[in-house]
PDB file of N, CA and C in Angstrom:
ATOM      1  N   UNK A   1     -28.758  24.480   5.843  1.00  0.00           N
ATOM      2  CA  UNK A   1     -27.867  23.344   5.699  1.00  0.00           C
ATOM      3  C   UNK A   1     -27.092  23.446   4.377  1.00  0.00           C
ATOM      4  N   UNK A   2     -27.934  23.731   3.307  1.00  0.00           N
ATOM      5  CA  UNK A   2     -27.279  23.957   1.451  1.00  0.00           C
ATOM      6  C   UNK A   2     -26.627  25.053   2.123  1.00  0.00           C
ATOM      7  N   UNK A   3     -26.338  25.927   2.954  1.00  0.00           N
ATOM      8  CA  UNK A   3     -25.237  27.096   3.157  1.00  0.00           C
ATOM      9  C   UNK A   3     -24.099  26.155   3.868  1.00  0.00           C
ATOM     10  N   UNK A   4     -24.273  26.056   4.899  1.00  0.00           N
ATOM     11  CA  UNK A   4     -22.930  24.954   5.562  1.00  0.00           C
ATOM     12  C   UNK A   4     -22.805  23.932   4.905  1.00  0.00           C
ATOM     13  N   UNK A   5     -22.881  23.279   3.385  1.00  0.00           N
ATOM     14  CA  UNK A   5     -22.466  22.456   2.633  1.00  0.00           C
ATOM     15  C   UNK A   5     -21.414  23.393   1.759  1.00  0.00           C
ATOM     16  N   UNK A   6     -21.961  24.391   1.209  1.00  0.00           N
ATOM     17  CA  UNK A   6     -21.588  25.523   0.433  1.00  0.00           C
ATOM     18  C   UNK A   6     -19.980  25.812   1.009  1.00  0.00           C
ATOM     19  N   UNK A   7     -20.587  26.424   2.280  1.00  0.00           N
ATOM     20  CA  UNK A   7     -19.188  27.264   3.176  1.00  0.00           C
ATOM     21  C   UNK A   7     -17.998  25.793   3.418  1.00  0.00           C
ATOM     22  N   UNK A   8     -18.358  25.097   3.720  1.00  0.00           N
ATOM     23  CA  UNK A   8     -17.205  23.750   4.009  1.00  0.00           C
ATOM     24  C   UNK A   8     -16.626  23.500   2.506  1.00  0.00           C
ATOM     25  N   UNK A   9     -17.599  23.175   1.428  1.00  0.00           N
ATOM     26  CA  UNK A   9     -17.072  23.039   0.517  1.00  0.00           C
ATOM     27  C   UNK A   9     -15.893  24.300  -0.346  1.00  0.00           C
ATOM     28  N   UNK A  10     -16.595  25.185  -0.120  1.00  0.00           N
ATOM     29  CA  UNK A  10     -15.145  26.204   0.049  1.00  0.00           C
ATOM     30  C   UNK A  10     -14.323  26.394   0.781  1.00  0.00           C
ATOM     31  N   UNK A  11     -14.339  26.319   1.731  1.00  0.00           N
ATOM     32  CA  UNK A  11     -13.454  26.148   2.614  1.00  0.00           C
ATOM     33  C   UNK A  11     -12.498  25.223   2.332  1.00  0.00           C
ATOM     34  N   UNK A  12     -12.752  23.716   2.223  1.00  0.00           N
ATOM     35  CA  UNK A  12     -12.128  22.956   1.569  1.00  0.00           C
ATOM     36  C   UNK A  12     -11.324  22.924  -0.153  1.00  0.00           C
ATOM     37  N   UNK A  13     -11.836  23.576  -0.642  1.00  0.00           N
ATOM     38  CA  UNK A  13     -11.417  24.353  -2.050  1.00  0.00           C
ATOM     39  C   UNK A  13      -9.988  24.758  -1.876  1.00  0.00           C
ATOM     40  N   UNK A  14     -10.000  25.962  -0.785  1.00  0.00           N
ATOM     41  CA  UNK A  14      -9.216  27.390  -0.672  1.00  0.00           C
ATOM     42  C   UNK A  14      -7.893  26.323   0.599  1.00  0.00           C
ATOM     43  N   UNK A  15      -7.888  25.315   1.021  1.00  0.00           N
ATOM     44  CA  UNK A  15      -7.003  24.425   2.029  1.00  0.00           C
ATOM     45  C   UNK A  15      -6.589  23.866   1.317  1.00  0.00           C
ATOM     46  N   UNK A  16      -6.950  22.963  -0.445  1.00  0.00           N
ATOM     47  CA  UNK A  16      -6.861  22.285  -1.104  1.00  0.00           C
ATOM     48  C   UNK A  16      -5.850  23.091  -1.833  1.00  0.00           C
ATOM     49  N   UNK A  17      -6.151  24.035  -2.056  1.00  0.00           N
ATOM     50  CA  UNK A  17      -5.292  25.398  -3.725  1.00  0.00           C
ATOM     51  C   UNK A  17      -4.130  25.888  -2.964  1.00  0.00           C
ATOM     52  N   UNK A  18      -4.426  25.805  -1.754  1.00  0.00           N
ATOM     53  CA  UNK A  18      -2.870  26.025  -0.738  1.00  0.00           C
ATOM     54  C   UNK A  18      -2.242  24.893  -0.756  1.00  0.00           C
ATOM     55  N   UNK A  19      -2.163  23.775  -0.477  1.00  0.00           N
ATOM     56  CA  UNK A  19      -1.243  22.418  -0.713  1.00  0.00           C
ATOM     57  C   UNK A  19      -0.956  22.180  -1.757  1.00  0.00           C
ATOM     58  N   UNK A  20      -1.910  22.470  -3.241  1.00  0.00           N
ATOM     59  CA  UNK A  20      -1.436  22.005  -4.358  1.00  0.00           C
ATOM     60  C   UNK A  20      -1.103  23.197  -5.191  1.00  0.00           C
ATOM     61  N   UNK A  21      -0.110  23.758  -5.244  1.00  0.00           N
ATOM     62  CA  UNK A  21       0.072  25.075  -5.711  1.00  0.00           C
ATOM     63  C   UNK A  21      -0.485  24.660  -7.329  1.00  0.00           C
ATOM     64  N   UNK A  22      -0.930  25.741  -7.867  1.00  0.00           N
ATOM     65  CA  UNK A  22      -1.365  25.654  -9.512  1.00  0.00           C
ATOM     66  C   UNK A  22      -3.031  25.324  -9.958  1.00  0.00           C
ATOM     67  N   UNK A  23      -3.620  25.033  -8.399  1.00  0.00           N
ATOM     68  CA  UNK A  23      -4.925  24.052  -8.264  1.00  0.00           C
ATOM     69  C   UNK A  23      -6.289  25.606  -7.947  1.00  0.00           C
ATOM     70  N   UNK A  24      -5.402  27.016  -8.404  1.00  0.00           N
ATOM     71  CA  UNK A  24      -6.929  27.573  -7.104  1.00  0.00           C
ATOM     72  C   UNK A  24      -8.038  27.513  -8.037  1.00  0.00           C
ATOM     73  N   UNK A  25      -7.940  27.055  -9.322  1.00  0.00           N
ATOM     74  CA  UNK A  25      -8.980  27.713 -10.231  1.00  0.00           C
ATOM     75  C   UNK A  25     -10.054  25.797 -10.400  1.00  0.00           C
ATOM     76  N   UNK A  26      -9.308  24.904  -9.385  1.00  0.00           N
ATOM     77  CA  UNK A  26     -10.555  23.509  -9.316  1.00  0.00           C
ATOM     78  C   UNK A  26     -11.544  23.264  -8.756  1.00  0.00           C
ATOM     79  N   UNK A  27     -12.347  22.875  -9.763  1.00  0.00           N
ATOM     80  CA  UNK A  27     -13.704  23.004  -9.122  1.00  0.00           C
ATOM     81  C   UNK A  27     -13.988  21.664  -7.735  1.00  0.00           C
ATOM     82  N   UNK A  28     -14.910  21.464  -7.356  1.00  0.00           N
ATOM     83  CA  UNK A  28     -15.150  20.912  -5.994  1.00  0.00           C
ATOM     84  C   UNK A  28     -15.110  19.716  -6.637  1.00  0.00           C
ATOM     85  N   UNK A  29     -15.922  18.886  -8.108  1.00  0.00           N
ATOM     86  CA  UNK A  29     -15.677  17.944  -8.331  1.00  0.00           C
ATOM     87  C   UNK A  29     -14.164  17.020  -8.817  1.00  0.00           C
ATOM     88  N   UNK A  30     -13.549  18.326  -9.355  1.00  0.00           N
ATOM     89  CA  UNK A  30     -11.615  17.870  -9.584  1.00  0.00           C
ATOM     90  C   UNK A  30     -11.183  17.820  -8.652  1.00  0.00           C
ATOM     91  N   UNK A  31     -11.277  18.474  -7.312  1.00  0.00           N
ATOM     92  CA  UNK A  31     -10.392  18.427  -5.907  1.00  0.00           C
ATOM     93  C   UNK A  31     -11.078  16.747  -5.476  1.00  0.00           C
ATOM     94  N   UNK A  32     -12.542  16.692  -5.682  1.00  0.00           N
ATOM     95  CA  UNK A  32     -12.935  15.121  -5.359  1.00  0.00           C
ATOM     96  C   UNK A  32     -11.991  14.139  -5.950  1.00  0.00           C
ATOM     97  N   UNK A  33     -12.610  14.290  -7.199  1.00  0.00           N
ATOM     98  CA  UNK A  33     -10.942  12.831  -8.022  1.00  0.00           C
ATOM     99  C   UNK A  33      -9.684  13.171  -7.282  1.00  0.00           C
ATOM    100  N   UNK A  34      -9.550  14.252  -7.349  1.00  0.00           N
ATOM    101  CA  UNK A  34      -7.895  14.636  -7.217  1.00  0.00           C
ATOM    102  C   UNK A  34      -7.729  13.357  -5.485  1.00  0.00           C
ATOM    103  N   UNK A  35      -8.469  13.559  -4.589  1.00  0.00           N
ATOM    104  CA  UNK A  35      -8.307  13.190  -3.350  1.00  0.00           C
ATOM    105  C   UNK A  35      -8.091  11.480  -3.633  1.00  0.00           C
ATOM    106  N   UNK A  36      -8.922  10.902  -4.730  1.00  0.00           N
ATOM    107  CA  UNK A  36      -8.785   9.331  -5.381  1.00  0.00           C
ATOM    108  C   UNK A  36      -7.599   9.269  -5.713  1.00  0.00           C
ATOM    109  N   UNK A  37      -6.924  10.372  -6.575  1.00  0.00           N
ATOM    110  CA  UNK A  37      -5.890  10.198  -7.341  1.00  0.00           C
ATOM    111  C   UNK A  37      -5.182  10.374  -6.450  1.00  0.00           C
ATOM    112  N   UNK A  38      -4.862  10.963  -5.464  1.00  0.00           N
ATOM    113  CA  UNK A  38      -3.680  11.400  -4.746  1.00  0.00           C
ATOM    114  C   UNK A  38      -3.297   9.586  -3.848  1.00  0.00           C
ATOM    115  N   UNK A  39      -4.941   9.500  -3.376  1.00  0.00           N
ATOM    116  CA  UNK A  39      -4.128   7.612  -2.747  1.00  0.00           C
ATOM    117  C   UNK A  39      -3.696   6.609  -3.658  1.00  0.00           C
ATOM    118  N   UNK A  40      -4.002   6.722  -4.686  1.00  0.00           N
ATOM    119  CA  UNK A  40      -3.697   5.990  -5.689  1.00  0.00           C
ATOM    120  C   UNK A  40      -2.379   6.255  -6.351  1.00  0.00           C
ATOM    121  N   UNK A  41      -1.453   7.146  -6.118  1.00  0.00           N
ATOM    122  CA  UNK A  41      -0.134   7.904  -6.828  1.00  0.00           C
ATOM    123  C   UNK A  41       0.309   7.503  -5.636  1.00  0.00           C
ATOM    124  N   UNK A  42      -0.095   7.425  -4.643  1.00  0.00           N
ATOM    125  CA  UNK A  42       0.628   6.950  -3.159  1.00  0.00           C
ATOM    126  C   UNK A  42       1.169   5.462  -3.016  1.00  0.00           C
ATOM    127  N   UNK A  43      -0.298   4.670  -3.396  1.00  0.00           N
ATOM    128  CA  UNK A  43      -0.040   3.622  -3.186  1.00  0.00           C
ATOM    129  C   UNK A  43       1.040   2.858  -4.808  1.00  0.00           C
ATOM    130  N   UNK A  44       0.821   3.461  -5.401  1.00  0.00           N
ATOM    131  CA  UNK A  44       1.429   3.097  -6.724  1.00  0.00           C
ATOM    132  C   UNK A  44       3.263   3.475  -6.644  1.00  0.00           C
ATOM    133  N   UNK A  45       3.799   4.913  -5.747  1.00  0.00           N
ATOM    134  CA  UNK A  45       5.140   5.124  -5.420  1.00  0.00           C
ATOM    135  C   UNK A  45       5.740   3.798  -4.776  1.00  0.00           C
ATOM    136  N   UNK A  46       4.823   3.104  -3.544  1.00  0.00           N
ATOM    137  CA  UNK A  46       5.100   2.990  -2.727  1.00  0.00           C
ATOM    138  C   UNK A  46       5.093   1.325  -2.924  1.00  0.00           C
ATOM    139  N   UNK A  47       4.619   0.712  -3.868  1.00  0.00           N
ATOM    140  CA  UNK A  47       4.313  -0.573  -4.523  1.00  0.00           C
ATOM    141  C   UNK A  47       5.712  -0.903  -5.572  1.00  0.00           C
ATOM    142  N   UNK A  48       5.799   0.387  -6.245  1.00  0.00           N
ATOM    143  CA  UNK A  48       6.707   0.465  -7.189  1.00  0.00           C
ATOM    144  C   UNK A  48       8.214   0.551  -6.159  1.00  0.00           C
ATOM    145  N   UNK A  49       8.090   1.252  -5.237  1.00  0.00           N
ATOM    146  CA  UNK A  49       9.420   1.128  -4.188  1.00  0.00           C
ATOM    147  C   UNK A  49      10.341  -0.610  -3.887  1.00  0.00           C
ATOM    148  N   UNK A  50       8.909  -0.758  -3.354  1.00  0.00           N
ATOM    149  CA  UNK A  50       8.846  -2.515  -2.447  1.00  0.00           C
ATOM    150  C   UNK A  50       8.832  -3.308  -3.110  1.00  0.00           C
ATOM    151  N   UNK A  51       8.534  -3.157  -4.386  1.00  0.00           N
ATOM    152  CA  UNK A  51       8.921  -4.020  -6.057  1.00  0.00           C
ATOM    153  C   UNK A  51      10.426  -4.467  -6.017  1.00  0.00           C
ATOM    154  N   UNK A  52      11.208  -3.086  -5.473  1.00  0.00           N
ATOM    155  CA  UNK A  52      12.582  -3.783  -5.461  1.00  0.00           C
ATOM    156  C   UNK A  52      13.721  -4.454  -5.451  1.00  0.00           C
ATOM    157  N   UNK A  53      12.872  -4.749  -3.645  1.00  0.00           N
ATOM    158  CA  UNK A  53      13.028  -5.256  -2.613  1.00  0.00           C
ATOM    159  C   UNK A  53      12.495  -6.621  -2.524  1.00  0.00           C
ATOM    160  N   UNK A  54      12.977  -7.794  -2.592  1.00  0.00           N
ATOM    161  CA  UNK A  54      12.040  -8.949  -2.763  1.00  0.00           C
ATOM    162  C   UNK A  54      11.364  -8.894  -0.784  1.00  0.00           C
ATOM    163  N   UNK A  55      10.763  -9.042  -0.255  1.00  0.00           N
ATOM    164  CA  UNK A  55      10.013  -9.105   1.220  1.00  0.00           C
ATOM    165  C   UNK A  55       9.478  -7.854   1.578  1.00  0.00           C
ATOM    166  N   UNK A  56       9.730  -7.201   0.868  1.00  0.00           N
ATOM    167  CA  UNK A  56       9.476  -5.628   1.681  1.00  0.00           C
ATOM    168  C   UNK A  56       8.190  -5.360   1.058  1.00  0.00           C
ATOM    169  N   UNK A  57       7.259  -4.806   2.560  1.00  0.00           N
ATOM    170  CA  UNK A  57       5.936  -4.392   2.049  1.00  0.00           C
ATOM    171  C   UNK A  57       5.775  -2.905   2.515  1.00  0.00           C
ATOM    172  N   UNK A  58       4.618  -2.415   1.834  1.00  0.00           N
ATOM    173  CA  UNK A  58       4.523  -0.917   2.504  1.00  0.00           C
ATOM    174  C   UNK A  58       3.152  -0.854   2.933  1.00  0.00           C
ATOM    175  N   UNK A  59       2.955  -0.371   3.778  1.00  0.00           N
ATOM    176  CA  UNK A  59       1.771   0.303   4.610  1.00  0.00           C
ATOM    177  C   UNK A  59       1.556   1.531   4.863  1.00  0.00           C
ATOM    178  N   UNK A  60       0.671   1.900   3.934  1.00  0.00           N
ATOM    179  CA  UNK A  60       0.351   3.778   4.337  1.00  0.00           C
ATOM    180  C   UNK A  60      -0.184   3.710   5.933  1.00  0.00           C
ATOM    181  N   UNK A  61       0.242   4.793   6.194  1.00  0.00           N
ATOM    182  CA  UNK A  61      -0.236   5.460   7.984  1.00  0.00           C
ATOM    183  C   UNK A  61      -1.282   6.413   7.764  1.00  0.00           C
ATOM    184  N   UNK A  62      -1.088   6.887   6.997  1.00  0.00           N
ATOM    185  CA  UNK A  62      -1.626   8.099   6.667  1.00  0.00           C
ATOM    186  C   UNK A  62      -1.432   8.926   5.428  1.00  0.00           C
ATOM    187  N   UNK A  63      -2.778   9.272   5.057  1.00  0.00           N
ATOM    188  CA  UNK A  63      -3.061   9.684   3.886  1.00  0.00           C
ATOM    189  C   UNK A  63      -3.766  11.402   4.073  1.00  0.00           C
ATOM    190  N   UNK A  64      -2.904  12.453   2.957  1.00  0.00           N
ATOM    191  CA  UNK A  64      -3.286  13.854   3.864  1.00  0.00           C
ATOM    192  C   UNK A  64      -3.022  14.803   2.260  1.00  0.00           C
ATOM    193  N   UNK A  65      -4.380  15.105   1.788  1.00  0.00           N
ATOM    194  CA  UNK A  65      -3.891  16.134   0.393  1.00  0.00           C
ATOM    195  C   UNK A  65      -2.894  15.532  -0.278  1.00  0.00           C
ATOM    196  N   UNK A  66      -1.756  16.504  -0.259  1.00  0.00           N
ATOM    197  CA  UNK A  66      -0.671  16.128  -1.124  1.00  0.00           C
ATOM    198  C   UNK A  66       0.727  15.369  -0.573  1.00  0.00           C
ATOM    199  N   UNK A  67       0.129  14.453   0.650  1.00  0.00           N
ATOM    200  CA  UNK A  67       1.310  13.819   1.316  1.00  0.00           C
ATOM    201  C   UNK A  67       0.492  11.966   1.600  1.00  0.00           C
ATOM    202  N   UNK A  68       1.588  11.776   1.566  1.00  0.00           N
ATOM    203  CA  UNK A  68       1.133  10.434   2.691  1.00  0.00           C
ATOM    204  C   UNK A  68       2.373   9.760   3.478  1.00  0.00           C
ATOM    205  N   UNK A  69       2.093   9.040   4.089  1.00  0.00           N
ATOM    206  CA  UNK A  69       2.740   8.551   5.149  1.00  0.00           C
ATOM    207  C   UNK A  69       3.070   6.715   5.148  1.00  0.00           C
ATOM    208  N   UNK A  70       3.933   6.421   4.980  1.00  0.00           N
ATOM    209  CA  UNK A  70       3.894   4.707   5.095  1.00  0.00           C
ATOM    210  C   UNK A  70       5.365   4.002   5.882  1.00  0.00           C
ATOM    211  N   UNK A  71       5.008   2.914   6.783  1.00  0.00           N
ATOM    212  CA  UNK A  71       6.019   2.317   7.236  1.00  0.00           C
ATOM    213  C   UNK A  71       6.479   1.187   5.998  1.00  0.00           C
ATOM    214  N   UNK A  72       7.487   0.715   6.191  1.00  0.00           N
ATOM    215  CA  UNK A  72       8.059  -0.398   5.276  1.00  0.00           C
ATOM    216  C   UNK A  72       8.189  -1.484   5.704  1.00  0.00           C
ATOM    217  N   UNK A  73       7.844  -2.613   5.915  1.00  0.00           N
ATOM    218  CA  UNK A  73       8.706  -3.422   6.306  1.00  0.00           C
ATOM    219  C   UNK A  73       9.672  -5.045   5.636  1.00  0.00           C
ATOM    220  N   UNK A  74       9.903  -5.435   6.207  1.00  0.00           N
ATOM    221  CA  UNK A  74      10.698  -6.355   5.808  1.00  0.00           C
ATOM    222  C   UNK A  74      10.008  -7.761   5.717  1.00  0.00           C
ATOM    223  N   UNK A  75      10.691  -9.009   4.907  1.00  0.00           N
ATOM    224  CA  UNK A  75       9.870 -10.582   4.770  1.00  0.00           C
ATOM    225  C   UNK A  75       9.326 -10.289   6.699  1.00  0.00           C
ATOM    226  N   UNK A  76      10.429 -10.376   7.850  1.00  0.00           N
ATOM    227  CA  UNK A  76      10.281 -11.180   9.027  1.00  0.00           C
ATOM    228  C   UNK A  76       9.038 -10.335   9.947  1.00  0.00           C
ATOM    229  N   UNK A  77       8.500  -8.886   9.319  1.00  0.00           N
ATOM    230  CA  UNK A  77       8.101  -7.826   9.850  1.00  0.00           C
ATOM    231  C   UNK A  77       8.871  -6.743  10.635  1.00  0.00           C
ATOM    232  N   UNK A  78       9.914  -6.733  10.671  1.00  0.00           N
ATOM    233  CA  UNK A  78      10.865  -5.691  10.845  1.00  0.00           C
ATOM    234  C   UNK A  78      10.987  -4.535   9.989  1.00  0.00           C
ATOM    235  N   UNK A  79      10.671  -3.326  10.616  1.00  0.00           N
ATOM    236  CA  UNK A  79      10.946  -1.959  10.028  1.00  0.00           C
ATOM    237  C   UNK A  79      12.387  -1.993   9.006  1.00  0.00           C
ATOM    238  N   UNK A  80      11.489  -1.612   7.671  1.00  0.00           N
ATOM    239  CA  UNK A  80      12.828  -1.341   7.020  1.00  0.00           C
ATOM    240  C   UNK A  80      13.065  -0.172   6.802  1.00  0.00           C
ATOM    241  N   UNK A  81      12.460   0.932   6.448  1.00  0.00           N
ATOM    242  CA  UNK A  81      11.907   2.446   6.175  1.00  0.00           C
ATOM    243  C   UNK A  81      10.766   2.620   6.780  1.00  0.00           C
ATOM    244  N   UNK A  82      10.628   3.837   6.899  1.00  0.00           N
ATOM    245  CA  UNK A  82       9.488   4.847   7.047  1.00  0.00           C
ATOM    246  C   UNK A  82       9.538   5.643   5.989  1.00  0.00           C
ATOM    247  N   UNK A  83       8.732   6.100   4.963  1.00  0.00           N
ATOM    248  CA  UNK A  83       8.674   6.553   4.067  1.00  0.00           C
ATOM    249  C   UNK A  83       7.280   7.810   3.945  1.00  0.00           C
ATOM    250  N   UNK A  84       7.915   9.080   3.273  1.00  0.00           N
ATOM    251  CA  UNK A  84       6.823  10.085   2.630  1.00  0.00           C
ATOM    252  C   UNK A  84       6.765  10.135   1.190  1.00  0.00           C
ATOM    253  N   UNK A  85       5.979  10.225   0.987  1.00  0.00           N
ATOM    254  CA  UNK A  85       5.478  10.336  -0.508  1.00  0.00           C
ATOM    255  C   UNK A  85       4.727  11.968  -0.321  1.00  0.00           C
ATOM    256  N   UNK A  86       5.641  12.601  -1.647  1.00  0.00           N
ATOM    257  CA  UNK A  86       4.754  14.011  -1.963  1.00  0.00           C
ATOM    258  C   UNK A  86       4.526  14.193  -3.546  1.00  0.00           C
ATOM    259  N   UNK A  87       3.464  14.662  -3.468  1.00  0.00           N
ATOM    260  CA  UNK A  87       2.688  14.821  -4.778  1.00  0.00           C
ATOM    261  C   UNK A  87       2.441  16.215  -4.943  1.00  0.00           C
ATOM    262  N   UNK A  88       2.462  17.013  -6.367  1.00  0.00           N
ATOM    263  CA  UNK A  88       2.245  18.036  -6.592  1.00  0.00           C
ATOM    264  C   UNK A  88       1.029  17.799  -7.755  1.00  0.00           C
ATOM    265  N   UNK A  89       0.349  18.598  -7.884  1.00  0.00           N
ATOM    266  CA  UNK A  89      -0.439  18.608  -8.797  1.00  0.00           C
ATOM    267  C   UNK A  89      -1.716  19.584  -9.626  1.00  0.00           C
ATOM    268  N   UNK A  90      -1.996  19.707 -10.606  1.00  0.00           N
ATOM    269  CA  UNK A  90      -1.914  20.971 -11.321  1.00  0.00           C
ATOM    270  C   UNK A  90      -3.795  20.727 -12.281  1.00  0.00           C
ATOM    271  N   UNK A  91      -4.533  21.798 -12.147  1.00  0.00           N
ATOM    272  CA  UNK A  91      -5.778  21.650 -12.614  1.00  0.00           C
ATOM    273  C   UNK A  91      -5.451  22.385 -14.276  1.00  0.00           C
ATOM    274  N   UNK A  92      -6.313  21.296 -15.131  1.00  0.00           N
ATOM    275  CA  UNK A  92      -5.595  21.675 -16.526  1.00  0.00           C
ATOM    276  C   UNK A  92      -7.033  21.298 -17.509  1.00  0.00           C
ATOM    277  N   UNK A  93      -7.892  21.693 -17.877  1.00  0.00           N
ATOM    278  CA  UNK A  93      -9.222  21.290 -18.655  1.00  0.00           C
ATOM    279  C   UNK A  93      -9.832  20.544 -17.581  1.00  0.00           C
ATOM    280  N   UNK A  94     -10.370  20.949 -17.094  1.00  0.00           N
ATOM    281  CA  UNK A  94     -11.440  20.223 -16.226  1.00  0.00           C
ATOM    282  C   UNK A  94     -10.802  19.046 -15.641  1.00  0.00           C
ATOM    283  N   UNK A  95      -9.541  18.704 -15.548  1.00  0.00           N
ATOM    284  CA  UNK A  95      -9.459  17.761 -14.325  1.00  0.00           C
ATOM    285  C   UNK A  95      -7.938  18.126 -13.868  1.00  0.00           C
ATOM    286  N   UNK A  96      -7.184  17.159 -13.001  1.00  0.00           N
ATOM    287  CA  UNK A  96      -5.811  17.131 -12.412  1.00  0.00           C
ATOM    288  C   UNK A  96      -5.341  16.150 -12.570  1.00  0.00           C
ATOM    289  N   UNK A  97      -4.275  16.856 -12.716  1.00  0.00           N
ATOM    290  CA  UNK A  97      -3.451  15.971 -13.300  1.00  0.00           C
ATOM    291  C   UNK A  97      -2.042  16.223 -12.203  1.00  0.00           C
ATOM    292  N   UNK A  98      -1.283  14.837 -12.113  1.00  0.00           N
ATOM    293  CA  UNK A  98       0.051  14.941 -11.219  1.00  0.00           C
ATOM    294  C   UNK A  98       1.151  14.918 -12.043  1.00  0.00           C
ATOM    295  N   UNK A  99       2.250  16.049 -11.762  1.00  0.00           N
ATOM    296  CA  UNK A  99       2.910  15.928 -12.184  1.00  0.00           C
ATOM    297  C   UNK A  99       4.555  15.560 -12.283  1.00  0.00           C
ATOM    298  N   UNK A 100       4.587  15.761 -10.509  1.00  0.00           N
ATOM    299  CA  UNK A 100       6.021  15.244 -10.300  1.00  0.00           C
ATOM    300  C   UNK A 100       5.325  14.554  -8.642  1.00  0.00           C
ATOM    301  N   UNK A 101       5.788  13.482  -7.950  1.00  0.00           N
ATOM    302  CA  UNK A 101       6.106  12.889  -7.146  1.00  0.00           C
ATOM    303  C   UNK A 101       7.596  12.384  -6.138  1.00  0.00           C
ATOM    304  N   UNK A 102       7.387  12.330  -5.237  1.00  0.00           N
ATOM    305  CA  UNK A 102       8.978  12.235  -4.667  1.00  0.00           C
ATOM    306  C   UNK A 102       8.634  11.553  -3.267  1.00  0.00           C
ATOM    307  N   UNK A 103       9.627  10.685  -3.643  1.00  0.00           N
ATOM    308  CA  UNK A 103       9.320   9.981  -1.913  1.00  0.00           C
ATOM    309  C   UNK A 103      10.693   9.946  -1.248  1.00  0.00           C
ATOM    310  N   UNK A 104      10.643  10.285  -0.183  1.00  0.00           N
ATOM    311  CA  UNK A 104      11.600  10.609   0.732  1.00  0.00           C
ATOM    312  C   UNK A 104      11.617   9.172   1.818  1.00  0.00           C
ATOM    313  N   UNK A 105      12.943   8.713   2.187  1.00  0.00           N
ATOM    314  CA  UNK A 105      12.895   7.711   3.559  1.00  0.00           C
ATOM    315  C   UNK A 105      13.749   8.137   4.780  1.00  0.00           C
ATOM    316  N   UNK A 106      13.037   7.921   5.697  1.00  0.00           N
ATOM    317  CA  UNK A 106      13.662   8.706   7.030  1.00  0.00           C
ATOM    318  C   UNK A 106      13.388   7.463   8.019  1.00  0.00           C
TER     319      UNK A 106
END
């Protein structure tokens, strides 16, 4: 079982250092925060967006590594956006750190 904890947890490592280019050298506990930090840089784009906007709320759909996913909507509940949020982010002394973000609306 400590082997198929082992093998997933690398596995997950080496899926992780591919999405976040700059990340292959993080250990299993920085890719952990990093996964906190990444909903939290999400929900913080996406708060800071709808701040704008007096009615407009956002709702993540989905949350994925270095992406997430959220509808927008309006005071009445009407779609205002659909929105992505992408995050890049970079292992630097024992933890990660983000360094550029970009949210796209489609």
């Amino acid at each position: 079982m400590k082997f198929l904890l082992s093998c997933i947890a690398l596995s997950s490592t080496m899926a992780f250092a591919q999405n976040f280019p700059g990340t292959d050298r993080c250990t299993i506990g920085e890719i952990e925060r990093t996964f906190a930090q990444s909903r939290a840089m999400c929900d913080e784009k996406l708060s800071l967006f709808a701040s704008q906007y007096p009615g407009i709320k956002c709702d993540v759909t989905r949350y994925h590594l270095s992406v997430c996913w959220a509808n927008c909507y309006n005071s009445t509940g009407g779609l205002f956006a659909k929105a992505r949020v992408d995050m890049t982010a970079f292992c630097e002394s024992e933890h990660v750190s983000y360094r550029r973000t970009k949210i796209t609306f489609y």
